[in-house]
Protein backbone atom coordinates (compact mmCIF):
# COMPACT_ATOMS: atom_id res chain seq x y z
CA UNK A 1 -99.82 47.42 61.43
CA UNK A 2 -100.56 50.74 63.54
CA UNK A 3 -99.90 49.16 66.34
CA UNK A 4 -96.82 47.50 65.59
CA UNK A 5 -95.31 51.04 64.38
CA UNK A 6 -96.60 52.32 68.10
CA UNK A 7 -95.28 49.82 69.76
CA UNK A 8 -91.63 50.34 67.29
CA UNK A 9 -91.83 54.23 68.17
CA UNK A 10 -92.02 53.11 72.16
CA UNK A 11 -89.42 50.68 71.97
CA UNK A 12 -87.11 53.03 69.80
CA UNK A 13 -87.71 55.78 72.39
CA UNK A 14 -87.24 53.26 75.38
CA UNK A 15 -83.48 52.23 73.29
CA UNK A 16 -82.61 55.62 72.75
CA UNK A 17 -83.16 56.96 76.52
CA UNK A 18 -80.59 53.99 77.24
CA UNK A 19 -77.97 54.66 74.81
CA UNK A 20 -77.71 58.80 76.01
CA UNK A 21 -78.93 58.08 79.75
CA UNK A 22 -75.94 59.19 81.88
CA UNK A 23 -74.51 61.70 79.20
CA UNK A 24 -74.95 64.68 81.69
CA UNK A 25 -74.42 64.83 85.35
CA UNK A 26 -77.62 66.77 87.05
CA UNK A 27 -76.47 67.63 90.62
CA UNK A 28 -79.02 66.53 93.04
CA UNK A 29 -78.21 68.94 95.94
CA UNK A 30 -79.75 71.72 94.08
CA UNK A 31 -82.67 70.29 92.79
CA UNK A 32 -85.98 72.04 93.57
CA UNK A 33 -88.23 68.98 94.47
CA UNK A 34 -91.87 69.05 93.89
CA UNK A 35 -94.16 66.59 94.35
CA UNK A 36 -97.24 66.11 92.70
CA UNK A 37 -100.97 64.68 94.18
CA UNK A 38 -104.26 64.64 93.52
CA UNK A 39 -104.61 67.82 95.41
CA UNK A 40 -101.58 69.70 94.74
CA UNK A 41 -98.49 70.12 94.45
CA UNK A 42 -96.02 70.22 97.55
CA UNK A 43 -92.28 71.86 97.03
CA UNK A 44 -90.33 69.49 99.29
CA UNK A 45 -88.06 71.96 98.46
CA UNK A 46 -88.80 75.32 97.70
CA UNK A 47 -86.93 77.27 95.00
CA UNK A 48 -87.64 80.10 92.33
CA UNK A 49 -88.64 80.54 88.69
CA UNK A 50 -91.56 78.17 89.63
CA UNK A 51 -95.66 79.03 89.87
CA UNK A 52 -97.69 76.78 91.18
CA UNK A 53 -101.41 76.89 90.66
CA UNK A 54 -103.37 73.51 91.66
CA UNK A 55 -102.00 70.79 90.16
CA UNK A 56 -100.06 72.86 87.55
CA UNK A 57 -96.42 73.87 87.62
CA UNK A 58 -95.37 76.73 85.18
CA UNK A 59 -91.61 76.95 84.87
CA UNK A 60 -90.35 80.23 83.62
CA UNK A 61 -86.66 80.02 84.82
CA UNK A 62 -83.84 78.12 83.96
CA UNK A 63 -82.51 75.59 87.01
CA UNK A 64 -82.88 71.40 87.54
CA UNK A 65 -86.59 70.70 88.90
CA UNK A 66 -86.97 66.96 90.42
CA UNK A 67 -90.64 66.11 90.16
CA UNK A 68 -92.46 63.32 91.82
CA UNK A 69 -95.69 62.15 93.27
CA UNK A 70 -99.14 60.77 91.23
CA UNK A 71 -102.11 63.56 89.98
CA UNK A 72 -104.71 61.87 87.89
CA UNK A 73 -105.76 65.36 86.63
CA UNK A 74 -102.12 67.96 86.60
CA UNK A 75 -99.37 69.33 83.96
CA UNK A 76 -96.06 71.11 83.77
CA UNK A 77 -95.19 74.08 81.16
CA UNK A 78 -92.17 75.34 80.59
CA UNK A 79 -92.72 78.89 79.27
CA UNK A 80 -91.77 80.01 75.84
CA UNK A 81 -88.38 81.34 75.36
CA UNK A 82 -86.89 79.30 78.38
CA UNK A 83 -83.91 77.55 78.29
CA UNK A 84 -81.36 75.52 80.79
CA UNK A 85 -84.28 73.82 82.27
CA UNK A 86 -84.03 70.46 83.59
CA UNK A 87 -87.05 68.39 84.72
CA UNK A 88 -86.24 65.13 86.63
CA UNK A 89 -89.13 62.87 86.60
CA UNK A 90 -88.59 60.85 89.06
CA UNK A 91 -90.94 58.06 89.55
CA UNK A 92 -93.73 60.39 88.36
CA UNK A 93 -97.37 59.18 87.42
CA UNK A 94 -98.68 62.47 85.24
CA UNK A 95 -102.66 62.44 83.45
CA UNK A 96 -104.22 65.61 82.18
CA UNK A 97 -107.29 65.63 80.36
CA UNK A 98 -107.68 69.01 79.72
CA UNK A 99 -104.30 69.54 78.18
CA UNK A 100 -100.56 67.74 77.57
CA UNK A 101 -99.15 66.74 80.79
CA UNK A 102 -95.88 68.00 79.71
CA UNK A 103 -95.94 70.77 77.46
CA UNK A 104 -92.77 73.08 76.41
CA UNK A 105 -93.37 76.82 74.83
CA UNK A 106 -92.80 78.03 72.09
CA UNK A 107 -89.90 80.40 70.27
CA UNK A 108 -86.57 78.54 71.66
CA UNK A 109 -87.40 77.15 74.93
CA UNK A 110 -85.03 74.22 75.68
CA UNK A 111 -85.31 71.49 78.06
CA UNK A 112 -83.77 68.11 79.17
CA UNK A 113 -86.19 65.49 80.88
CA UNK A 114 -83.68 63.00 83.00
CA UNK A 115 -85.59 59.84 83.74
CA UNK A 116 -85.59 58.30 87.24
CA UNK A 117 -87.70 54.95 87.93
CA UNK A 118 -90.45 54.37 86.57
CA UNK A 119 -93.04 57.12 85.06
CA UNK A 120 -96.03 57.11 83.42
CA UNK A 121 -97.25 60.36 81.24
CA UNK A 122 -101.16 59.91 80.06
CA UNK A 123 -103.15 62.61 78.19
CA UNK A 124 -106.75 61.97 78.01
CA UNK A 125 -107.56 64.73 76.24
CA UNK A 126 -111.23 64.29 74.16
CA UNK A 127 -110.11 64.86 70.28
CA UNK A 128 -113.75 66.70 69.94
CA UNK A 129 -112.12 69.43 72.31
CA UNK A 130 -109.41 70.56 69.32
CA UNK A 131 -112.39 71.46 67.74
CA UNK A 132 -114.89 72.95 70.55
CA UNK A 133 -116.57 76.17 69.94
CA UNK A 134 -115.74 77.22 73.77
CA UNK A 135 -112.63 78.86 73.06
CA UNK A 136 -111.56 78.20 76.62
CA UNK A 137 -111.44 74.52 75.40
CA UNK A 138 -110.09 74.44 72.09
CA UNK A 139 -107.33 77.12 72.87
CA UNK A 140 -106.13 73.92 76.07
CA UNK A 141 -105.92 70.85 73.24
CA UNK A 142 -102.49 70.17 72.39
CA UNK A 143 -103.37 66.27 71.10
CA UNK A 144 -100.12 64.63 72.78
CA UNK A 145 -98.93 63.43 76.26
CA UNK A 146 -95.67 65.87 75.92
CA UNK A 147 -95.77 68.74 73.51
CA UNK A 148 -93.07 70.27 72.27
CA UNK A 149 -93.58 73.82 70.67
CA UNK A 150 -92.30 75.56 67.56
CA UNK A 151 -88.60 76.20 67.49
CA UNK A 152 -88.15 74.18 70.57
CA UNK A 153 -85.64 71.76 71.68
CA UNK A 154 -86.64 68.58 74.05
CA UNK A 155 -83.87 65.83 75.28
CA UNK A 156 -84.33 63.06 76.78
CA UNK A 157 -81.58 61.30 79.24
CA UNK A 158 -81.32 59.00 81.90
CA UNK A 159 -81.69 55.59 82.51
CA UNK A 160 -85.35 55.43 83.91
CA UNK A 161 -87.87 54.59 81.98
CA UNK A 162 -91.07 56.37 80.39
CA UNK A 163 -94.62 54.87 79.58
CA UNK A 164 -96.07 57.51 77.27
CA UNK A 165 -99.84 57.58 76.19
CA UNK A 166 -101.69 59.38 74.33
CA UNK A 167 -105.67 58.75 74.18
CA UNK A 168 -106.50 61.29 71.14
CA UNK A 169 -103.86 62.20 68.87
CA UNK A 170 -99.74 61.80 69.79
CA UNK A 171 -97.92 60.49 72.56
CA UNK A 172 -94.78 62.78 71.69
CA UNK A 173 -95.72 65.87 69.53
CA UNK A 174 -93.25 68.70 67.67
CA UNK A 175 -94.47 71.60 66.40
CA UNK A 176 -92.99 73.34 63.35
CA UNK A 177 -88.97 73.54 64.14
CA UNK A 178 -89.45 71.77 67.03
CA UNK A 179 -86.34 69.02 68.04
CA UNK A 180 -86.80 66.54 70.30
């Protein structure tokens, strides 16, 4: 039965990225482009309201950010409190398993995902670590491939699709107020 309501929950989310993909027109000229790998993270493109540290992108700006490429071990936050931000995954193959590949902050940050192609978003997270005594651990856990914050908003568009896994808790998780 569980896996019949995952499998329900995949295919609604699959349906519903069809029925909205190609509501809103994301100009390509501007995008910043990054591109992900097992050893970093190259900006094809360079732009601003962007960090880059290893394989992890923090987003603290509003503006349309295309990301590509394969990491086995990376992850992109948008910061709390950020809004007009666009992430274009674009044939992306995302895995973190010391945190959500995709997680969005807290306190009002909104963001659209456009799908492009084919991507795959995998959190490997250990479900022991929500509970580790090493702070530094336990503080990382979010228990979900994308997280979405408290009194966040997350949209989906596009008419790519998106394999979503989750190896410990949730494949898409909301936090109190949270709309996705």
């Amino acid at each position: 039965m569980d896996k019949l309501i995952k499998k329900t929950k995949y295919l609604l989310l699959v349906l519903s990225l069809f029925v909205v993909g190609g509501l809103t027109n994301v100009n390509a000229s501007s995008d910043i482009v990054l591109t992900f790998s097992d050893s970093g993270i190259e900006e094809t493109s360079a732009g601003s309201g962007y960090s880059i540290s290893g394989t992890t992108i923090s987003i603290n700006k509003a503006g349309t950010y295309r990301i590509k490429g394969n990491a086995s071990e990376g992850n992109i936050e948008v910061k709390k409190e950020t809004t007009g931000v666009t992430l274009i995954l674009d044939n992306l193959s995302l895995t973190s398993s010391k945190t959500a590949p995709i997680a969005i902050g807290k306190d009002g940050a909104d963001v659209t995902i456009k799908l492009v192609g084919s991507n795959t978003i995998i959190d490997n997270e250990d479900p022991d670590n929500e509970f580790s005594p090493d702070i530094n651990v336990s503080s990382l856990f979010e228990g979900a491939a994308i997280k979405v914050k408290s009194g966040s908003n997350l949209t989906f568009i596009g008419s790519g699709s998106a394999h979503i896994t989750n190896n410990s808790n949730n494949a898409i998780k909301g936090g109190e107020g949270a709309s996705i």
